[in-house]
Protein backbone atom coordinates (compact mmCIF):
# COMPACT_ATOMS: atom_id res chain seq x y z
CA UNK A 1 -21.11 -6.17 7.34
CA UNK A 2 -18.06 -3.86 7.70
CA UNK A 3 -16.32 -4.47 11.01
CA UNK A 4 -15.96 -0.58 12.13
CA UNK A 5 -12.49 -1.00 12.81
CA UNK A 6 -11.47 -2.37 9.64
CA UNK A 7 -9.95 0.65 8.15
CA UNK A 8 -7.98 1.27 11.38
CA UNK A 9 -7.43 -2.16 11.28
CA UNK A 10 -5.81 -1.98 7.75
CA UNK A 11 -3.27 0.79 7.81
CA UNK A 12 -2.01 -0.38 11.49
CA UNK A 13 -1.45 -4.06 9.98
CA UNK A 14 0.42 -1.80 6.60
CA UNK A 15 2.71 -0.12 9.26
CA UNK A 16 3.24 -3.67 10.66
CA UNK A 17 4.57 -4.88 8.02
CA UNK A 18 6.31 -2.24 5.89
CA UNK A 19 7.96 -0.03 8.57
CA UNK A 20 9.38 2.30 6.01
CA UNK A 21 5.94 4.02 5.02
CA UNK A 22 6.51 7.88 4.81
CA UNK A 23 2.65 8.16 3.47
CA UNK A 24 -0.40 5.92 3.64
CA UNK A 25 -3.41 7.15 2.76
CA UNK A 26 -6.86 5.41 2.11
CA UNK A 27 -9.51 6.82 -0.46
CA UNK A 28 -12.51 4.69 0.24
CA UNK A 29 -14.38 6.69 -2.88
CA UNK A 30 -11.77 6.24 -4.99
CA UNK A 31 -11.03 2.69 -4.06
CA UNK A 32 -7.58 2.81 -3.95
CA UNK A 33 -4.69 2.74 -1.41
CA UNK A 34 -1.50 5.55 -1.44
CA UNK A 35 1.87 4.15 0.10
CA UNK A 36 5.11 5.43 0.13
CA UNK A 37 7.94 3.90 1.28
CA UNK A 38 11.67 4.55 1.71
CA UNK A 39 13.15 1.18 1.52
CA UNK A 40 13.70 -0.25 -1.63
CA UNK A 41 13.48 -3.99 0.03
CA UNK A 42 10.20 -2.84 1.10
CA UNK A 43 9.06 -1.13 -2.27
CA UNK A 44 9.71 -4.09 -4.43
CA UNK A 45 8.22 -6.54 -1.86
CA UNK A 46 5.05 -4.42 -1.71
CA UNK A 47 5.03 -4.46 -5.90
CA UNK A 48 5.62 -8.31 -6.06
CA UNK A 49 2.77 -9.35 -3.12
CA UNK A 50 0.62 -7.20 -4.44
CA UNK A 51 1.13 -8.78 -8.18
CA UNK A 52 0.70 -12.20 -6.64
CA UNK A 53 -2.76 -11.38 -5.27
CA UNK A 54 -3.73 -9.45 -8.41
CA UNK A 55 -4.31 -5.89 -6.96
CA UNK A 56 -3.42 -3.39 -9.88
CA UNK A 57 -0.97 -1.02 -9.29
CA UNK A 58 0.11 2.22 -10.10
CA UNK A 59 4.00 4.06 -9.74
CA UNK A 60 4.32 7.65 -9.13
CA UNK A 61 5.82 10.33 -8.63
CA UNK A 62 5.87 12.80 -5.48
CA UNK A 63 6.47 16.08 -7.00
CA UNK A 64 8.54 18.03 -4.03
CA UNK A 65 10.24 21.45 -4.99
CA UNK A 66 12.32 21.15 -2.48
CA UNK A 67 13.82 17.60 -3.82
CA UNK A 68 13.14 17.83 -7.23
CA UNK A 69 16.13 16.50 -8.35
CA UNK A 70 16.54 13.58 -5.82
CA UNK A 71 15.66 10.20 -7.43
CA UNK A 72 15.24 7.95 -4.48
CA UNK A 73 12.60 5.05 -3.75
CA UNK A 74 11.37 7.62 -1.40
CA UNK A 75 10.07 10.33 -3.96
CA UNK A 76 8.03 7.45 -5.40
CA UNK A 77 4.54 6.52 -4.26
CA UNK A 78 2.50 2.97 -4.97
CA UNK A 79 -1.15 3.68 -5.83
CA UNK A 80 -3.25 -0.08 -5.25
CA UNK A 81 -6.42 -0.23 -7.16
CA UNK A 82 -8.98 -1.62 -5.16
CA UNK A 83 -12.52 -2.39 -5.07
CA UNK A 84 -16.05 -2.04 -3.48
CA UNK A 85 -14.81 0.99 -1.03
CA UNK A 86 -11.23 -0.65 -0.35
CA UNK A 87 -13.00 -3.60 1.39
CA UNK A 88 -11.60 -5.75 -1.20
CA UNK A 89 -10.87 -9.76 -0.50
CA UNK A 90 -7.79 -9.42 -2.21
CA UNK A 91 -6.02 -6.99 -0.19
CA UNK A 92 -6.85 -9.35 3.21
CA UNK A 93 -5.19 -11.73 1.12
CA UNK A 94 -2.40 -9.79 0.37
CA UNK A 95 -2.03 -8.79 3.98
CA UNK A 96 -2.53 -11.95 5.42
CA UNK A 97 -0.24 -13.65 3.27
CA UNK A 98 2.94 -10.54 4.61
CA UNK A 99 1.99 -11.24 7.87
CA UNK A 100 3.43 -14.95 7.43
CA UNK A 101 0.11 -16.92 7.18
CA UNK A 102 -1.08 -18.25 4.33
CA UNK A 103 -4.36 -18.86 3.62
């Protein structure tokens, strides 16, 4: 059973950890995870812990008019591919893991 805070939960323990996130959103339907982030440290550590606890990823791009010719970490977004509604035993893996546990 699905704690009802674990959604809450999820995205509090994200901000936690990666204090840089300019967008976080959660698409349960789609099973994936949206995270942008405007520190490169930050970026690259998200894209190497989430590698090491095989969670597919996807780069993008945030289309602004306004900054369209800016190329900063920022303008980029992180797309995690998830599973069974984004209660997926990998990403409490990779969270618990970036918390400084280990499992």
């Amino acid at each position: 059973m699905i704690d009802k805070d674990f959604f809450a939960n999820t995205e509090s323990r994200f901000r936690r950890i990666f204090t840089s996130i300019n967008i976080y959103k959660m698409r349960k339907f789609n099973n994936d995870i949206i995270v942008s982030l405007s520190d490169k440290n930050e970026f690259l550590t998200l894209i190497k812990s989430a590698s090491g606890a095989n969670i597919a990823m996807e780069i993008g791009w945030l289309f602004d008019s306004e900054s369209a010719e800016v190329f900063e970490i920022e303008s980029c977004f992180l797309r995690l591919q998830l599973s069974n509604g984004c209660v997926d035993e990998r990403l409490e893996n990779f969270l618990f893991e970036l918390s400084g546990n280990s499992c």
